[in-house]
Protein backbone atom coordinates (compact mmCIF):
# COMPACT_ATOMS: atom_id res chain seq x y z
CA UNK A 1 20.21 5.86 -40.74
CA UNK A 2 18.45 3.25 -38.48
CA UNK A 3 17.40 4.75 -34.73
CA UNK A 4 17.89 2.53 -31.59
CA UNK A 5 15.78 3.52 -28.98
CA UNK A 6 17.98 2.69 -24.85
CA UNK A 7 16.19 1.63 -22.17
CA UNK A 8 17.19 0.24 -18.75
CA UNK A 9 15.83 -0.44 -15.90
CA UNK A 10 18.94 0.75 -14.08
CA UNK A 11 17.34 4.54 -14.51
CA UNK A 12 13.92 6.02 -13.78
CA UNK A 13 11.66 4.98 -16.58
CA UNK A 14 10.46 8.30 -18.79
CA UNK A 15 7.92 10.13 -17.05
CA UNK A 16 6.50 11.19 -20.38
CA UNK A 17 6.29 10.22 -24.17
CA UNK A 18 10.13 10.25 -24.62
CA UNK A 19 12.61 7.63 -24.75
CA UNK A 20 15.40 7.36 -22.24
CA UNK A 21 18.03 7.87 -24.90
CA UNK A 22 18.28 7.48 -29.00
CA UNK A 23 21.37 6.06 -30.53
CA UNK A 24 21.65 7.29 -34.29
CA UNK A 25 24.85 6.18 -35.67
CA UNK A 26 27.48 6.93 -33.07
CA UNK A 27 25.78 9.59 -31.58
CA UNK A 28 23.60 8.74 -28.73
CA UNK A 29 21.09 11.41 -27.61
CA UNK A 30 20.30 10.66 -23.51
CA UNK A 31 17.29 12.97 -22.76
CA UNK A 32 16.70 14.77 -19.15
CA UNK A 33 17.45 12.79 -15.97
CA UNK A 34 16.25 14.35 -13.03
CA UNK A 35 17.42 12.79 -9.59
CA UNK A 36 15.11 10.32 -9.10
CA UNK A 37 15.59 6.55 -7.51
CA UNK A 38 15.52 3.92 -9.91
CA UNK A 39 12.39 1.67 -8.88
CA UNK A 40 10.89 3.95 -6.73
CA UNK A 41 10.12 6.62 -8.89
CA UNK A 42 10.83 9.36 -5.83
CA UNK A 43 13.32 12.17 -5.58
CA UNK A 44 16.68 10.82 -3.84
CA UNK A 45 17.12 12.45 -0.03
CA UNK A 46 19.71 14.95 0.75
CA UNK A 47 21.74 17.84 -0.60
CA UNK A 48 21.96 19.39 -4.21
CA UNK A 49 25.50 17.14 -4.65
CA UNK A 50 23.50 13.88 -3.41
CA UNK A 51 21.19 14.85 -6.07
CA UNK A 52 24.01 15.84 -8.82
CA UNK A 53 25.39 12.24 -8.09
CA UNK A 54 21.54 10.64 -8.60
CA UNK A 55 21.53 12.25 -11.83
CA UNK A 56 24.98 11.38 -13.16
CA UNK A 57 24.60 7.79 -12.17
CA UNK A 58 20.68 7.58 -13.83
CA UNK A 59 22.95 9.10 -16.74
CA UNK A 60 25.67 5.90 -16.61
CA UNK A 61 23.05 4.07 -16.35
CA UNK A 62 21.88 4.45 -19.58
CA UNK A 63 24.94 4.95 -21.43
CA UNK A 64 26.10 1.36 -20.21
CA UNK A 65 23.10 0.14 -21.68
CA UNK A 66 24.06 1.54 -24.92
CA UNK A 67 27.52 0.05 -24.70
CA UNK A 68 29.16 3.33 -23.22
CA UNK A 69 29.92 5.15 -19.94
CA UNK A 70 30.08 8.91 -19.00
CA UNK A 71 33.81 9.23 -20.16
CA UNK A 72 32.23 9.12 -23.66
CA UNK A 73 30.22 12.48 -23.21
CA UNK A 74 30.92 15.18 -25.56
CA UNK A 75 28.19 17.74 -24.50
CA UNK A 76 26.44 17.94 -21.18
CA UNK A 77 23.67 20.45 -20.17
CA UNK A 78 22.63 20.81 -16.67
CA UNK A 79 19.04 22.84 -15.52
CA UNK A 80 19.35 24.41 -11.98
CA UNK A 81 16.60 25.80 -10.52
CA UNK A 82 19.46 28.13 -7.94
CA UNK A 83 22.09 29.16 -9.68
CA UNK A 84 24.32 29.42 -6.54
CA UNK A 85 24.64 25.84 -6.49
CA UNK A 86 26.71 25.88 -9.46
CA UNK A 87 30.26 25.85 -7.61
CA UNK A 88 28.98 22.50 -5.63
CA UNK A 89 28.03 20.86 -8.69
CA UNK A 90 31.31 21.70 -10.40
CA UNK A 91 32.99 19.64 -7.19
CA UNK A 92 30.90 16.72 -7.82
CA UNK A 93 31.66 17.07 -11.73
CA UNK A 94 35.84 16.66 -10.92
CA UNK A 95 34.50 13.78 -9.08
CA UNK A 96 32.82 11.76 -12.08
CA UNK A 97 35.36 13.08 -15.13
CA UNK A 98 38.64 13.54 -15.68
CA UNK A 99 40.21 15.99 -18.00
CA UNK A 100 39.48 16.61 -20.79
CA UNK A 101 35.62 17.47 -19.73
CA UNK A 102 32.62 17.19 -22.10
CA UNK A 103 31.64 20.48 -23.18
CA UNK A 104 28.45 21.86 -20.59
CA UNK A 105 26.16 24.21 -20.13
CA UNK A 106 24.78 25.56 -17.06
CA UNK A 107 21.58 26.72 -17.49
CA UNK A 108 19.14 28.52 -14.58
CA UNK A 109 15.48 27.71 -14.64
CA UNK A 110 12.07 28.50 -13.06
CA UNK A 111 11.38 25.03 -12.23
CA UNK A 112 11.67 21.30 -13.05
CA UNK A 113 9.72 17.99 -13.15
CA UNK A 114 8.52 16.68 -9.92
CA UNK A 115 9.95 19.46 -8.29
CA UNK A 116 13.60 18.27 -8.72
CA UNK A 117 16.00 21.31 -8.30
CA UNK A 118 18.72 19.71 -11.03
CA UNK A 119 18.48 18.17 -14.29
CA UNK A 120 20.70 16.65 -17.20
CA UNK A 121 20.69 15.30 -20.84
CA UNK A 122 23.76 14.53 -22.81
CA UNK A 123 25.17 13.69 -25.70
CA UNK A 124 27.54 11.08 -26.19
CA UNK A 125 29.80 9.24 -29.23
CA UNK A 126 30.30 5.89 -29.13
CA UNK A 127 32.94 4.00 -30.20
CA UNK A 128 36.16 4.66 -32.32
């Protein structure tokens, strides 16, 4: 099976030796967005849901350059470095999806790239 490697310029470029997302077949892998402003390359200003919102639409981002959108998620993992901010990114979740939700983890970590205090990857099928 043939790999297509995603990139737009719609989402922060990788900040490493990774791709922003790897379509195999149907399945397309989209690897860690942090909240970070497309162009500028800096964290986006304000509150833990500003930054939840940052990192969902760096996420559409990319699945709209591999033909999709976020309604095609089947498996969403999100790194919080507090924990207590869980509840306010479940309220911006019901904001971006509609029932039935991808499956998701919520995972608490020590830290995160540039400092960032959330992070996602997904996975997504595309197509029917």
């Amino acid at each position: 099976m043939a790999k297509q490697i995603i990139h737009t310029e719609q989402a922060p470029a990788a900040i490493g030796p990774y791709s922003q997302a790897v379509r195999a077949g149907d399945t397309l892998y989209l690897s860690g967005q942090i909240p970070l402003v497309p162009g500028t390359g800096e964290l986006v200003a304000g509150d833990i849901q500003m930054q939840a919102r940052q990192v969902f639409s760096n996420l559409a981002a990319v699945a709209e350059a591999a033909g999709g959108d976020l309604g095609d998620l089947v498996k969403l993992n999100i790194f919080l470095t507090d924990l207590a901010h869980f509840p306010l990114v479940n309220e911006v979740m019901t904001e971006i999806f509609d029932e039935p939700y991808p499956a998701r983890a919520a995972i608490g970590v020590a830290a995160l790239p540039k400092g960032a205090e959330i992070e996602m990857d997904a996975i997504m099928v595309l197509g029917d």
